[in-house]
Protein backbone atom coordinates (compact mmCIF):
# COMPACT_ATOMS: atom_id res chain seq x y z
CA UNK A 1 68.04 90.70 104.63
CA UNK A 2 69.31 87.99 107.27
CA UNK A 3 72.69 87.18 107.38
CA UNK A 4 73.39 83.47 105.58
CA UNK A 5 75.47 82.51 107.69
CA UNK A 6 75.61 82.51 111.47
CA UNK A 7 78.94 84.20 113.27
CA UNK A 8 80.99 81.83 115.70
CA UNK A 9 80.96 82.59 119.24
CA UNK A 10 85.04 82.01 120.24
CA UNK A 11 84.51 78.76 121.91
CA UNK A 12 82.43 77.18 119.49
CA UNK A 13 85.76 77.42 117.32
CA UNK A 14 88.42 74.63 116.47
CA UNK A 15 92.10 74.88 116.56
CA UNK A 16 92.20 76.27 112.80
CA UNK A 17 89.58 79.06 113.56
CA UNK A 18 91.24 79.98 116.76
CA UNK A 19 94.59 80.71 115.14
CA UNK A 20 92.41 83.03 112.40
CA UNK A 21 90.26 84.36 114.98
CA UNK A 22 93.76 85.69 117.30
CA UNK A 23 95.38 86.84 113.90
CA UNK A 24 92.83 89.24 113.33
CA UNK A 25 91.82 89.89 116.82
CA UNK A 26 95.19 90.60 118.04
CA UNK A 27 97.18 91.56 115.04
CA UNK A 28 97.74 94.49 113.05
CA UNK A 29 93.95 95.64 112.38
CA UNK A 30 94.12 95.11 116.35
CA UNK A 31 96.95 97.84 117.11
CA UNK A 32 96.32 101.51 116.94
CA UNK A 33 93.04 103.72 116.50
CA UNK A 34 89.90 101.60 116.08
CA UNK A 35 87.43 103.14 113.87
CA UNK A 36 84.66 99.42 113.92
CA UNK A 37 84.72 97.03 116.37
CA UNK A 38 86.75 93.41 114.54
CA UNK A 39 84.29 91.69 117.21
CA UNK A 40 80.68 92.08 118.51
CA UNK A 41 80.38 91.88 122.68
CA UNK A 42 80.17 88.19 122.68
CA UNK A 43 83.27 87.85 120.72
CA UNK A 44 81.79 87.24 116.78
CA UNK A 45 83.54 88.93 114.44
CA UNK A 46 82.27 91.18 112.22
CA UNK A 47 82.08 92.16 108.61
CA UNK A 48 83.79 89.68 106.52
CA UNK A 49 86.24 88.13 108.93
CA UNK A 50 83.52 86.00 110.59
CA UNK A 51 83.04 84.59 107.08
CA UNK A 52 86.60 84.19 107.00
CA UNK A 53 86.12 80.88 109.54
CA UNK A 54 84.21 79.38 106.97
CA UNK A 55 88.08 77.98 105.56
CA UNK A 56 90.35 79.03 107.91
CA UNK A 57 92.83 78.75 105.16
CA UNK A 58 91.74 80.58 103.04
CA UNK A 59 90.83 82.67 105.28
CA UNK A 60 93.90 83.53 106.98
CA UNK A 61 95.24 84.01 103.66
CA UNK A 62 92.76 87.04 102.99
CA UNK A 63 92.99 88.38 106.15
CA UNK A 64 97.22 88.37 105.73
CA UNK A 65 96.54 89.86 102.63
CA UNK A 66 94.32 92.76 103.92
CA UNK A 67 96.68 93.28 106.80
CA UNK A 68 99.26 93.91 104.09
CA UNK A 69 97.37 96.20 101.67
CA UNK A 70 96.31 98.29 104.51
CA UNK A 71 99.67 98.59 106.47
CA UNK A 72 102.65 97.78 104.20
CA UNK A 73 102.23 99.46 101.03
CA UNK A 74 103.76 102.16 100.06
CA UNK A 75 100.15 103.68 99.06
CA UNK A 76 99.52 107.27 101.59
CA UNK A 77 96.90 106.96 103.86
CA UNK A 78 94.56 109.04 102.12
CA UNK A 79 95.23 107.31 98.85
CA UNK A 80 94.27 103.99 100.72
CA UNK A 81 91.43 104.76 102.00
CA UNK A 82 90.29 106.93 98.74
CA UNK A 83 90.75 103.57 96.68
CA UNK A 84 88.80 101.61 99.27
CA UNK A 85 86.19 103.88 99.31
CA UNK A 86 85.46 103.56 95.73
CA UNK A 87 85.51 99.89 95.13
CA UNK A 88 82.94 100.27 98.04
CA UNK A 89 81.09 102.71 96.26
CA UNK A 90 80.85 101.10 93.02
CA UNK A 91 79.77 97.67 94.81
CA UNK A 92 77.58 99.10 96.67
CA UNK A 93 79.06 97.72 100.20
CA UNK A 94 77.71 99.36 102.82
CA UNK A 95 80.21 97.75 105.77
CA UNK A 96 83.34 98.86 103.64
CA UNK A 97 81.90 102.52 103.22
CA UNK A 98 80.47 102.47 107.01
CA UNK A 99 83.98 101.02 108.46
CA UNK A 100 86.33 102.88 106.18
CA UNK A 101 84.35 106.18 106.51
CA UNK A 102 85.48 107.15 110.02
CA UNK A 103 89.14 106.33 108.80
CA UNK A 104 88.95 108.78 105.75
CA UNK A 105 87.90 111.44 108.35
CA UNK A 106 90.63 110.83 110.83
CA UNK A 107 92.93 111.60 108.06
CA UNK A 108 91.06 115.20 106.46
CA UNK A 109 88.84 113.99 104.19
CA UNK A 110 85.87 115.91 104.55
CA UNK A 111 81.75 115.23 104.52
CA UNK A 112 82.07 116.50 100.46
CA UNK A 113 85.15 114.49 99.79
CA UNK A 114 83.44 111.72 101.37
CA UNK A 115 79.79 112.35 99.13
CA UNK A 116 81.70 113.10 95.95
CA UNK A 117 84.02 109.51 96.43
CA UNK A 118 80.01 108.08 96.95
CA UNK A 119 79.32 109.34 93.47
CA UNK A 120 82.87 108.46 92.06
CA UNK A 121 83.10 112.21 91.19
CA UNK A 122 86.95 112.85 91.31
CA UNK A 123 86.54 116.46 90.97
CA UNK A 124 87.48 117.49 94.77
CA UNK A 125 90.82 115.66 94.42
CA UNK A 126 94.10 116.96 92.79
CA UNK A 127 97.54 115.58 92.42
CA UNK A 128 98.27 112.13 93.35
CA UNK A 129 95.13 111.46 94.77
CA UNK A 130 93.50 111.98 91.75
CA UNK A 131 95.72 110.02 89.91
CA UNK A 132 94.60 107.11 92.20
CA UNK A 133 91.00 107.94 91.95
CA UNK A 134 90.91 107.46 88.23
CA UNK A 135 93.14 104.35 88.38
CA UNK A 136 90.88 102.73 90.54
CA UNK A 137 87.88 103.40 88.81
CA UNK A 138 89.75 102.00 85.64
CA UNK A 139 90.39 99.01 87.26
CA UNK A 140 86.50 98.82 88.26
CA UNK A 141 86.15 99.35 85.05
CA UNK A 142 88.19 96.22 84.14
CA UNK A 143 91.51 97.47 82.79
CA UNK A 144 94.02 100.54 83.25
CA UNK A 145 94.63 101.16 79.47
CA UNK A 146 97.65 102.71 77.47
CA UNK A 147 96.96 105.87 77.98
CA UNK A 148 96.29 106.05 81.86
CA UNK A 149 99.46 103.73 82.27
CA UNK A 150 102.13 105.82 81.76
CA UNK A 151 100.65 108.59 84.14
CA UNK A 152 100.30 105.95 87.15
CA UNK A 153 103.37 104.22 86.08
CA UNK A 154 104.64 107.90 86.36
CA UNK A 155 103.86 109.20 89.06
CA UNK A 156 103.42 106.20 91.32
CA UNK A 157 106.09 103.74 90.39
CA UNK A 158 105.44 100.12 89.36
CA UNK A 159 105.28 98.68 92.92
CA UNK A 160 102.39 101.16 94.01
CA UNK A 161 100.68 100.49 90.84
CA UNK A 162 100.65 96.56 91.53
CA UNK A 163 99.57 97.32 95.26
CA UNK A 164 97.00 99.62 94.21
CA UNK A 165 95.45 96.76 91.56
CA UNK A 166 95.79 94.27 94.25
CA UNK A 167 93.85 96.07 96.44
CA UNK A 168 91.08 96.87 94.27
CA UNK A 169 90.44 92.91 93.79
CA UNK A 170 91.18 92.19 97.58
CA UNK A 171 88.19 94.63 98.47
CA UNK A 172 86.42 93.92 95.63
CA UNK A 173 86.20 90.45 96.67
CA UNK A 174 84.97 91.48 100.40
CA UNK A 175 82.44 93.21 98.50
CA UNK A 176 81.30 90.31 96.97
CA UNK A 177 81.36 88.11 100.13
CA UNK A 178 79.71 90.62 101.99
CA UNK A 179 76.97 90.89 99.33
CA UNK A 180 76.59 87.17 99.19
CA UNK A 181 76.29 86.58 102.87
CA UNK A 182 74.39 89.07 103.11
CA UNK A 183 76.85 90.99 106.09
CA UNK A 184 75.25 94.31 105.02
CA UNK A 185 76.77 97.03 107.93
CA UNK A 186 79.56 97.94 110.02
CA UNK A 187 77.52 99.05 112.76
């Protein structure tokens, strides 16, 4: 399927964009390791930030958001990128699993940890990770009920539960975006 919407090249952006554009560009996501490109050679992003300049309000709200979730939690690494890979997997996103993949492996998740997250089989995982695994898919699911509360509450604390529900609905809504504007892979 064609993308709906077309990606701007950097100059064919206005002040607001521009601002967006540099916050992602040059930002957090920016610093560090890069596992996908933010930008294509020409200088369109890609993924879901070039939707982003759609309302470059809005926009640089989600994208301060994502920053966030991905770099000032209190959420590990691995439990991250284990939660982002199943809200990928249950939404079928194909840029979330192809962009967060190469991250999972850079921190020891391995090809089956990697398959079984595809299949939302928790079975490979113990301790906390776990724990996060089946909180997330509860969330999917629509709720964390009474009994699984008191175990995340537990063992996470309030403040990682609320960033760990926060980010399922921040990459649940890229999913959705990406599904809608049809931005189909990382690569």
């Amino acid at each position: 399927m064609l993308r709906r919407t077309d990606s701007l090249l950097p100059d064919q952006m206005d002040p607001d964009q521009t601002k967006l554009y540099e916050a992602i560009t040059q930002g957090t996501r920016a610093q560090g390791p890069q596992h996908f490109a933010l930008a294509d050679e020409q200088g369109r992003l890609n993924g879901p930030f070039g939707d982003f300049l759609l309302s470059p309000s809005v926009g640089m709200a989600l994208q301060a958001l994502g920053a966030a979730l991905r770099y000032e939690t209190e959420l590990s690494g691995r439990a991250r990128e284990l939660a982002i890979l199943l809200v990928a997997a249950r939404h079928h996103s194909t840029f979330e699993r192809e962009s967060h993949e190469p991250i999972a492996r850079a921190l020891g998740f391995s090809q089956g940890d990697l398959e079984a997250i595809r299949r939302e089989d928790m079975t490979p995982f113990e301790g906390v990770e776990v724990l996060v695994g089946r909180t997330v898919l509860a969330l999917l699911d629509g709720d964390l009920d009474e009994p699984s509360w008191p175990a995340a509450e537990s063992m996470l604390g309030q403040r990682a539960v609320f960033e760990l529900v926060t980010l399922v609905g921040y990459y649940s809504t890229l999913a959705l975006q990406l599904r809608v504007f049809r931005v189909d892979s990382a690569g």
